[in-house]
Protein backbone atom coordinates (compact mmCIF):
# COMPACT_ATOMS: atom_id res chain seq x y z
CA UNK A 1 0.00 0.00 0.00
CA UNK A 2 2.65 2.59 1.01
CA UNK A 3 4.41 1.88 -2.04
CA UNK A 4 1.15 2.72 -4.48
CA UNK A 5 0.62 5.85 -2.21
CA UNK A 6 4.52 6.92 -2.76
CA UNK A 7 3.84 6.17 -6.24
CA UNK A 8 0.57 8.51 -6.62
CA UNK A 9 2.09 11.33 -4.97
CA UNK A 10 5.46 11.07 -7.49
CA UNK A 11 3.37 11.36 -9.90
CA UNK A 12 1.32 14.00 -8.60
CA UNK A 13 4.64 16.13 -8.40
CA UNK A 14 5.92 15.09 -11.34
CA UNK A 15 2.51 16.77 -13.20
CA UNK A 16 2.33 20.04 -10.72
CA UNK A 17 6.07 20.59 -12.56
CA UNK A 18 5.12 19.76 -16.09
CA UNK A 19 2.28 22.10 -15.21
CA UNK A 20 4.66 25.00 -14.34
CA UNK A 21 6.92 24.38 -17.19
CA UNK A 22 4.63 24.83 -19.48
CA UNK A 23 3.12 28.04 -17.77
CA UNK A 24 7.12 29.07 -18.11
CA UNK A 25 7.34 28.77 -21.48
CA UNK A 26 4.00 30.29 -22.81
CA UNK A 27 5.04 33.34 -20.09
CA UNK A 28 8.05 33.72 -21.98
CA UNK A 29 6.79 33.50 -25.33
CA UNK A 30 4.80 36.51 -24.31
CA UNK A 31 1.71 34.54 -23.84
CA UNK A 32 -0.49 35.55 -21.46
CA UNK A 33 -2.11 32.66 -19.23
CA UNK A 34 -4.28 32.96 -16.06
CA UNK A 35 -2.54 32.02 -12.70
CA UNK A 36 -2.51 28.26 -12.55
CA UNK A 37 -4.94 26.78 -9.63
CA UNK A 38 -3.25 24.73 -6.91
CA UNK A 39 -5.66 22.11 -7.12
CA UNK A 40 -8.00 20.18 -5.28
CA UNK A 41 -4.98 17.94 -3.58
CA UNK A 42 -2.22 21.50 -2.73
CA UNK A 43 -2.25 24.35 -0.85
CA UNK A 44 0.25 27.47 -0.56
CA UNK A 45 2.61 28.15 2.41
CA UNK A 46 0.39 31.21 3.28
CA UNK A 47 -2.91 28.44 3.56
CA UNK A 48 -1.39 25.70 5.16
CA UNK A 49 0.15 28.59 8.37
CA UNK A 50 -3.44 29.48 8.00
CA UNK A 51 -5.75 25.69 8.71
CA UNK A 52 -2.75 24.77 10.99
CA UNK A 53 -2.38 27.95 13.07
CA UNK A 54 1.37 28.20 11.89
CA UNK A 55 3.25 31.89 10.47
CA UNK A 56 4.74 31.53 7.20
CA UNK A 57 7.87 31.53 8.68
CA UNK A 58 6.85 28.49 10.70
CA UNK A 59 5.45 26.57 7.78
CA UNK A 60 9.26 26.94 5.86
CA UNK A 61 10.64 25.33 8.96
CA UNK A 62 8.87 22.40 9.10
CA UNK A 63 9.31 22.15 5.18
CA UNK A 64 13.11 22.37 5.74
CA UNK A 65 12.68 19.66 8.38
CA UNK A 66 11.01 17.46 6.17
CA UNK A 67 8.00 17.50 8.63
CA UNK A 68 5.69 18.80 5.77
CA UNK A 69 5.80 17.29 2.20
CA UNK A 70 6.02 20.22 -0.28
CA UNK A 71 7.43 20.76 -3.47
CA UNK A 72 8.47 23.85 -4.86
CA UNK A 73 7.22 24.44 -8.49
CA UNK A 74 7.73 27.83 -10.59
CA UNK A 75 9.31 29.39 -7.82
CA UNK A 76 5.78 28.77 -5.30
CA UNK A 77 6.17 26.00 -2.79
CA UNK A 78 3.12 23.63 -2.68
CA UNK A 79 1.99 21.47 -0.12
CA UNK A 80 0.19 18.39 -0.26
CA UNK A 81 -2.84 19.29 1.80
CA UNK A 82 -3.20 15.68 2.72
CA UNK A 83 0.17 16.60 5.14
CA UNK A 84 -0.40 17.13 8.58
């Protein structure tokens, strides 16, 4: 089971940064695209501090601890929201 989970959320990372390569690319090509969503399954730093009572400040640190799964793609950090 943990392996299919580990799996999924490779995966899941592996898209967000196809995702933001391609917003990269079109941006500069000089085509305009809206702001990508997070998605159903992320969150930003700022939303995570926010549901888990944390500063944003706080949130980095447990990111740098690996206490908090998060990825960084086109320069914005997300966080799986599944993460406690």
């Amino acid at each position: 089971m943990r392996g299919k989970l580990e799996q999924h959320q490779l995966e899941n990372r592996m898209l967000a940064s196809d995702v933001a390569t391609i917003f990269r690319i079109l941006d500069a090509a000089g085509i305009e695209t809206p702001s990508p969503s997070l998605g159903a399954e992320y969150c930003s730093v700022k939303q995570y501090g926010h549901a888990h009572h944390l500063s944003n400040s706080g949130v980095m640190a447990r990111i740098r601890r690996g206490q908090v799964e998060a990825s960084k793609q086109g320069g914005q950090w997300l966080i799986n929201k599944s993460a406690k």
